[in-house]
Protein backbone atom coordinates (compact mmCIF):
# COMPACT_ATOMS: atom_id res chain seq x y z
CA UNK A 1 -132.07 -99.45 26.70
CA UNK A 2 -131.66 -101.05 22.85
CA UNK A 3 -134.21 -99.25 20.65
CA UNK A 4 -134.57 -100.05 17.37
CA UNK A 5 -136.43 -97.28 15.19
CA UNK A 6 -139.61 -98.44 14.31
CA UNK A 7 -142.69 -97.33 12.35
CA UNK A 8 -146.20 -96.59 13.99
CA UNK A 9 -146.97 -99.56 13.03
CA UNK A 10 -144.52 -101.81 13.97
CA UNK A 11 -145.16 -100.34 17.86
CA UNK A 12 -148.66 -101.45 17.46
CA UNK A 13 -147.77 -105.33 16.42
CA UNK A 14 -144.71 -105.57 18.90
CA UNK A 15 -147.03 -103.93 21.64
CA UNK A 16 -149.90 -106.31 20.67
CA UNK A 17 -147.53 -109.33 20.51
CA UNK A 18 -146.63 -108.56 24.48
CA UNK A 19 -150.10 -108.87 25.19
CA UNK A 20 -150.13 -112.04 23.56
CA UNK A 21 -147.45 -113.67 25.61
CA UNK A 22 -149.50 -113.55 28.56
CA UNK A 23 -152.48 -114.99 26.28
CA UNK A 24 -154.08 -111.46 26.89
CA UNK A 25 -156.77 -109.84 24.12
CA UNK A 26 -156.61 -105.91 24.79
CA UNK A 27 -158.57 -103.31 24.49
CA UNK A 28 -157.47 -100.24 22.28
CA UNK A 29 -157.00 -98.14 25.47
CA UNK A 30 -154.87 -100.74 26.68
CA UNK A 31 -152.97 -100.91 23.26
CA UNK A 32 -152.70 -97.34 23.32
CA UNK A 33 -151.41 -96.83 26.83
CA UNK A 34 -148.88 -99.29 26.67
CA UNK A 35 -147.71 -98.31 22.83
CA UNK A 36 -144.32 -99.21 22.65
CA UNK A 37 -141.55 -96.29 22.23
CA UNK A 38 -144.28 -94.28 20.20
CA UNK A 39 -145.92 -91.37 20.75
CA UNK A 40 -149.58 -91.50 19.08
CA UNK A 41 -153.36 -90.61 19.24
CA UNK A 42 -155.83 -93.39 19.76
CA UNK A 43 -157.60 -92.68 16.42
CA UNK A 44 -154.54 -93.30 14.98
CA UNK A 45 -153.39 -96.56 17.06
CA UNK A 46 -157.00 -98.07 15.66
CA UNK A 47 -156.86 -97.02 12.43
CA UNK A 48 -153.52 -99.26 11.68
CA UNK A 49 -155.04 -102.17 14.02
CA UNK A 50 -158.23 -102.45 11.84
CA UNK A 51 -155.81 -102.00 8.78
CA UNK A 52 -153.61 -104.67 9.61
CA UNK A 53 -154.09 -108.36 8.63
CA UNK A 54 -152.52 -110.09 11.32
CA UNK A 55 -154.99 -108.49 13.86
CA UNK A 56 -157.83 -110.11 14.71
CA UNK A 57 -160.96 -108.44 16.63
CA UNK A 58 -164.24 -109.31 18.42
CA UNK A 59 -166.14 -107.71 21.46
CA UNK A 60 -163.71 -104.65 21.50
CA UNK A 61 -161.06 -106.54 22.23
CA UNK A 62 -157.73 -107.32 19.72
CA UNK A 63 -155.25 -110.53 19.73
CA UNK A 64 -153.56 -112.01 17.19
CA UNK A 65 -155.57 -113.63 14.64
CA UNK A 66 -156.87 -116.87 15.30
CA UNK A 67 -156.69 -116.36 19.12
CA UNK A 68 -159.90 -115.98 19.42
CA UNK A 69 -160.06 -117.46 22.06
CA UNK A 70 -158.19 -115.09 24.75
CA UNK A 71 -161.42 -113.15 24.66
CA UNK A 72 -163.02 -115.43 26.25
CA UNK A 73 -160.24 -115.97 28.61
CA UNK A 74 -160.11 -112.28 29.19
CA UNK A 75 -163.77 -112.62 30.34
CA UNK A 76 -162.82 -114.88 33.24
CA UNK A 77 -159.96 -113.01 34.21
CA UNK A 78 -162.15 -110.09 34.54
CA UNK A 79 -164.22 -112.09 36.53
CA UNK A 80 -161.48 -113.14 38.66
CA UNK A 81 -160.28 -109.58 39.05
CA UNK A 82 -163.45 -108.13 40.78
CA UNK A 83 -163.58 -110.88 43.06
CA UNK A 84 -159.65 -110.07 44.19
CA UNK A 85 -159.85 -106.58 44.17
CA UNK A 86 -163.43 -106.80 46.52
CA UNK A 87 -160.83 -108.54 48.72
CA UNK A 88 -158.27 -106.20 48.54
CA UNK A 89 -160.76 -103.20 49.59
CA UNK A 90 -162.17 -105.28 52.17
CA UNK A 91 -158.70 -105.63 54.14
CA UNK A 92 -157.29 -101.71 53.61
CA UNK A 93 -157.23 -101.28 57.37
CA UNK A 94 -154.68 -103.66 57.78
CA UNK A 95 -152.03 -100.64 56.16
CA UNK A 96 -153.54 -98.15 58.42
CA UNK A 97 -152.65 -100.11 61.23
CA UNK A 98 -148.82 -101.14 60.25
CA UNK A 99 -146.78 -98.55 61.75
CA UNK A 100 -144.10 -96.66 58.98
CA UNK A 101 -145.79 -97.59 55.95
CA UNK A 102 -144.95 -95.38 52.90
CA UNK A 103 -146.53 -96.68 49.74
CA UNK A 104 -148.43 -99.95 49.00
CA UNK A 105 -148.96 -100.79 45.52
CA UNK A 106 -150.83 -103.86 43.95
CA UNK A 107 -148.44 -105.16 40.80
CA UNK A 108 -148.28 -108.17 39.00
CA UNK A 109 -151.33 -110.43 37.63
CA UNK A 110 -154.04 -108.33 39.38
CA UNK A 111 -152.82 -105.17 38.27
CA UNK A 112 -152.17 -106.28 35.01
CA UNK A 113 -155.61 -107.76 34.26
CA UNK A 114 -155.02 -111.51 34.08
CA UNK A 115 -155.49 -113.13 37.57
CA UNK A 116 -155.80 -116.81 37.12
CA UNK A 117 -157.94 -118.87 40.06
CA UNK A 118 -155.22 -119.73 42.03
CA UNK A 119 -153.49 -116.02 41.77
CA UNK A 120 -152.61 -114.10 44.79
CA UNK A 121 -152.02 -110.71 45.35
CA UNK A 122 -148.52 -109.55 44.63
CA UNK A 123 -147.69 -106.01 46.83
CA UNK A 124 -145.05 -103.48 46.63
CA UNK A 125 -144.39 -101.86 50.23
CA UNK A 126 -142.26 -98.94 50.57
CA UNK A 127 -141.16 -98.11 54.37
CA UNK A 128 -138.62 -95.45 55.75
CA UNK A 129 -134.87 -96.66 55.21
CA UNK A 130 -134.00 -96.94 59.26
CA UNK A 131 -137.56 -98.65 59.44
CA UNK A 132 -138.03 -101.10 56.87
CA UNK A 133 -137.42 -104.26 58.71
CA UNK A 134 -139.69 -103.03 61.54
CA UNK A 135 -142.25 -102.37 58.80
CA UNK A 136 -142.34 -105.79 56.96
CA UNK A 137 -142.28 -107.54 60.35
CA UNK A 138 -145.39 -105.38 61.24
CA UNK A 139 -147.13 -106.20 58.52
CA UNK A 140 -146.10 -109.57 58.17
CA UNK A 141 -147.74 -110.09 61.59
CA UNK A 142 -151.15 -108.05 60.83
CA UNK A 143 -151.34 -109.96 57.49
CA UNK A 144 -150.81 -113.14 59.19
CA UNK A 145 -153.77 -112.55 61.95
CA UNK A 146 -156.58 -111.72 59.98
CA UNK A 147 -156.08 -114.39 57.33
CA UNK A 148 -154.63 -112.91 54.47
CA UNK A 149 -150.79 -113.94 54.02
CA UNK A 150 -149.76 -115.87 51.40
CA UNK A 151 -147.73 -118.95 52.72
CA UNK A 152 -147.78 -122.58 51.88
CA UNK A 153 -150.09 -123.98 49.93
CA UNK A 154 -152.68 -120.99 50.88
CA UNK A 155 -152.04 -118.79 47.67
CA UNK A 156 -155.27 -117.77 46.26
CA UNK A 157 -156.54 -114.52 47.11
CA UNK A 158 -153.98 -113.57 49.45
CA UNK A 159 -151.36 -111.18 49.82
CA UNK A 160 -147.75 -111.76 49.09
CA UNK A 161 -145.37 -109.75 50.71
CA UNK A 162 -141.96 -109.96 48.41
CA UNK A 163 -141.14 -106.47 47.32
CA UNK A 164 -140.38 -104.05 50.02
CA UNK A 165 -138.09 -101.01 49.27
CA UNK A 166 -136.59 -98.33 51.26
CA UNK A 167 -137.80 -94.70 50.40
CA UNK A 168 -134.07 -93.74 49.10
CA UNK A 169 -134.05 -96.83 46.88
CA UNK A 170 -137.12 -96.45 44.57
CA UNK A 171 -135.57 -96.64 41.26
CA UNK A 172 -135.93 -100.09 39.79
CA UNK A 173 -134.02 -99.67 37.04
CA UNK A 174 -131.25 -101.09 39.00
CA UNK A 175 -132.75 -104.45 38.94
CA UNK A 176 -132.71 -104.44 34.86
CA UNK A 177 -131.73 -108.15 34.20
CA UNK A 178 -130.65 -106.50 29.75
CA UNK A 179 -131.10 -103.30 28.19
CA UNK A 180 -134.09 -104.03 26.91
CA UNK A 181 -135.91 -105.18 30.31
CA UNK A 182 -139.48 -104.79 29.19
CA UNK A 183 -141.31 -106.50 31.57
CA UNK A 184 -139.77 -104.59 34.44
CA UNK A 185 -140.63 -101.54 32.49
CA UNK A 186 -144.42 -102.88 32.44
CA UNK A 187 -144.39 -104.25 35.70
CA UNK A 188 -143.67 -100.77 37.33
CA UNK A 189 -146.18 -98.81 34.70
CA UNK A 190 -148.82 -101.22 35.79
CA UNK A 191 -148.54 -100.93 39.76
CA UNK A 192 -151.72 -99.76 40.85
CA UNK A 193 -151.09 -97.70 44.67
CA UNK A 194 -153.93 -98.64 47.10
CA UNK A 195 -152.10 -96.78 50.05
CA UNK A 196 -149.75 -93.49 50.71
CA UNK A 197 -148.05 -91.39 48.12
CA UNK A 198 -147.16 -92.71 45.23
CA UNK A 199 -145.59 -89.81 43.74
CA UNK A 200 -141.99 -89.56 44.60
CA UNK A 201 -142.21 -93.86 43.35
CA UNK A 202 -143.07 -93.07 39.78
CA UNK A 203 -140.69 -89.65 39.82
CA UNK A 204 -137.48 -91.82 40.90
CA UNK A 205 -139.13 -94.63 37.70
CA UNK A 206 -139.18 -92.14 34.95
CA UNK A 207 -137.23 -94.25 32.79
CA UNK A 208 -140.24 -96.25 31.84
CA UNK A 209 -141.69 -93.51 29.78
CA UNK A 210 -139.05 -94.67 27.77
CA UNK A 211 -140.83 -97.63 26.54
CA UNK A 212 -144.02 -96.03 26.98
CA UNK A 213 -144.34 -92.81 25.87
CA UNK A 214 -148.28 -92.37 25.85
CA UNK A 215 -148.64 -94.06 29.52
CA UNK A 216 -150.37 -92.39 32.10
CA UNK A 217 -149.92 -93.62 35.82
CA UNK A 218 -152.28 -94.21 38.57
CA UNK A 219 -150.90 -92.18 41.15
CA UNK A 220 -152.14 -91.56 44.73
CA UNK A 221 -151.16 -89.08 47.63
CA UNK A 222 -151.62 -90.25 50.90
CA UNK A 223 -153.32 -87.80 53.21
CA UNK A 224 -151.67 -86.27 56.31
CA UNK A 225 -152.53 -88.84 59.08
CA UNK A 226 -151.28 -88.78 62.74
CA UNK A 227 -148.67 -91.17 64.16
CA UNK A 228 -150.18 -94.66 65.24
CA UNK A 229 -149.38 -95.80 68.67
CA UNK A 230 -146.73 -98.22 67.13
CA UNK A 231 -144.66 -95.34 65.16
CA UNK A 232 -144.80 -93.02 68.74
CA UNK A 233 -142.94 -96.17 70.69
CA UNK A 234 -140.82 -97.02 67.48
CA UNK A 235 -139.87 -94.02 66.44
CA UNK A 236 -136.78 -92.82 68.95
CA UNK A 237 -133.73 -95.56 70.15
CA UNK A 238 -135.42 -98.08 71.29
CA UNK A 239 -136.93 -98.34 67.45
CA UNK A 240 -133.87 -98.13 66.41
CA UNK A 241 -132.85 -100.96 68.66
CA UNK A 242 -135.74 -102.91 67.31
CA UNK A 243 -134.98 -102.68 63.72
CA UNK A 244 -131.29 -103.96 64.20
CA UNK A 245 -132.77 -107.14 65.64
CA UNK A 246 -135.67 -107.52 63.01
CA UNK A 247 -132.90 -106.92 60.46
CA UNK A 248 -130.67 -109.43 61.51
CA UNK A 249 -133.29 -112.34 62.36
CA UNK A 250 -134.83 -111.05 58.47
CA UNK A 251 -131.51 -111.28 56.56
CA UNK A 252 -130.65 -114.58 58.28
CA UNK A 253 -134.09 -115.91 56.65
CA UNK A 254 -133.75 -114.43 54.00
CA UNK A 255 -130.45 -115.84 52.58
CA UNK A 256 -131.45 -119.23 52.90
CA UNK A 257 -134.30 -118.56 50.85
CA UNK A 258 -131.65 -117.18 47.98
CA UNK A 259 -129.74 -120.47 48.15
CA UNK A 260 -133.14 -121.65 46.65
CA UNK A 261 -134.40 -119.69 44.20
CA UNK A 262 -133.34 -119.04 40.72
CA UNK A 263 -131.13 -116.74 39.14
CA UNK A 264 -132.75 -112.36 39.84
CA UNK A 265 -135.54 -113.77 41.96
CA UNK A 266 -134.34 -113.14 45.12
CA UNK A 267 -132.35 -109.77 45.82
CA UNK A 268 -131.57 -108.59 49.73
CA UNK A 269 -130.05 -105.94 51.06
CA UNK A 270 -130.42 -102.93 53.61
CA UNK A 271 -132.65 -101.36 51.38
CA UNK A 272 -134.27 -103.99 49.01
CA UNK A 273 -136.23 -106.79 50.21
CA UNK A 274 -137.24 -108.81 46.82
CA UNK A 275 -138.52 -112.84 46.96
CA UNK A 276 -140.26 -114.55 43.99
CA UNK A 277 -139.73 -117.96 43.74
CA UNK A 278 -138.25 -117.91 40.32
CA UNK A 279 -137.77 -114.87 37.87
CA UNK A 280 -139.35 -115.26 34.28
CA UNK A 281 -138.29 -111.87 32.44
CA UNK A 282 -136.05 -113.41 29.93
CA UNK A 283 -138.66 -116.38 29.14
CA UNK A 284 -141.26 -113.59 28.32
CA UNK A 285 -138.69 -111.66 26.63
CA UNK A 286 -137.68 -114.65 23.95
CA UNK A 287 -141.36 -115.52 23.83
CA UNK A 288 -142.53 -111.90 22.52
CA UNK A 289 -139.33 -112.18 20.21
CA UNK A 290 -140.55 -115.38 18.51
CA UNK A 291 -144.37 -113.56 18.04
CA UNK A 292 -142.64 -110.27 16.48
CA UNK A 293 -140.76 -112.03 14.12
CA UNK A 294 -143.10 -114.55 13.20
């Protein structure tokens, strides 16, 4: 990772100029959490905010001055939040029921803060390595039934299912598009885990204390639940049977999707499953870049 040293206060801006990129006003909890590559007390974090003259402030909320107006944006997102995350509780059952499921983690716009109207609800999935394909088909299928799969033009509100990794490939780091990836660093500080155990997840993702020393995660551990009916009949050879298929038919999908997409937005293998229809890191990158040094 390229670090350059930097004062308190140039954390605070550069942290606060992220935030901006994504037309976000934050909250000094949010500032402080997500204070870049320093270590600091909040009292201390506010102090140089209210000091400094390129920081505006209204409502509790800071932005770079004369963007007001992301407060009120902020408001609406907030809005928009509740209304997505009321969803998300209200279809919980549909993890208990797919068979092999490790981890499922909420990432993205809704765990970030900033749902738009049209935002869906990105997902991180972590299954068994020998199980994985079984597991997205399985919850493919569930999602599909009761409604809440993203496909087509029905986006809004519903899950999408394009991150699944196998429990002996958590680390992310792997997927660092520069040294200075900081937006996969904030993705994976920002995952919020809605079901399993999170903890061996954010033990193999360190690394992102790196860039945020003062973070603390959201973790979860799943409690000890018997096998579902699904996991009993998939668990011996003929699982294992299963899985070969659902791998094959998967992969086969999957590549043509690949030929499609742009450059780190699709990655396959035995082990990772990732599909975003394009991949914006170094746009957001060069963006906070221009607002630093501006």
């Amino acid at each position: 990772m390229i670090r350059v040293k930097n004062s308190l206060a140039d954390s605070v801006w550069k942290t606060l100029c992220w935030f901006d990129v994504f037309g976000h006003a934050a909250s000094l909890e949010e500032i402080h959490r997500f204070l870049f590559w320093q270590k600091a007390n909040r009292k201390e974090v506010e102090d140089i905010l209210k000091k400094d003259r390129r920081v505006g402030a209204s409502f509790g909320f800071y932005f770079l001055r004369g963007k007001n107006e992301s407060v009120i944006a902020r408001c609406g997102r907030q809005f928009q939040s509740g209304k997505l995350w009321k969803r998300v509780a209200r279809h919980l059952f549909i993890f208990r029921i797919t068979p092999f499921l490790r981890l499922v983690a909420v990432g993205n716009t809704l765990a970030m803060g900033w749902p738009k109207k049209n935002s869906d609800i990105d997902l991180l999935v972590v299954a068994p390595r020998n199980r994985l394909f079984t597991t997205r088909f399985f919850l493919t299928f569930w999602s599909q039934i009761f409604g809440i799969r993203r496909h087509g033009r029905k986006i809004a509100g519903r899950f999408c299912l394009s991150f699944f990794l196998a429990g002996n490939s958590l680390d992310l780091e792997k997927l660092k598009i520069a040294d200075n990836d900081i937006y996969l660093a904030f993705w994976a500080a920002t995952l919020i885990p809605i079901h399993g155990d999170s903890t061996e997840f954010f033990a193999a993702n360190n690394w992102i204390r790196k860039y945020f020393p003062n973070l603390k995660l959201k973790t979860t551990t799943r409690k000890f639940r018997r096998k579902n009916f699904c996991e009993k009949v998939l668990s011996g050879r003929f699982g294992n049977l299963v899985e070969q298929i659902l791998r094959k038919w998967q992969l086969a999908r999957a590549s043509r999707k690949k030929q499609n997409s742009t450059k780190n937005a699709v990655v396959i293998s035995d082990e990772i499953l990732k599909f975003h229809e394009s991949d914006q890191r170094e746009k957001f990158l060069r963006e906070w870049q221009k607002r630093v040094n501006s």
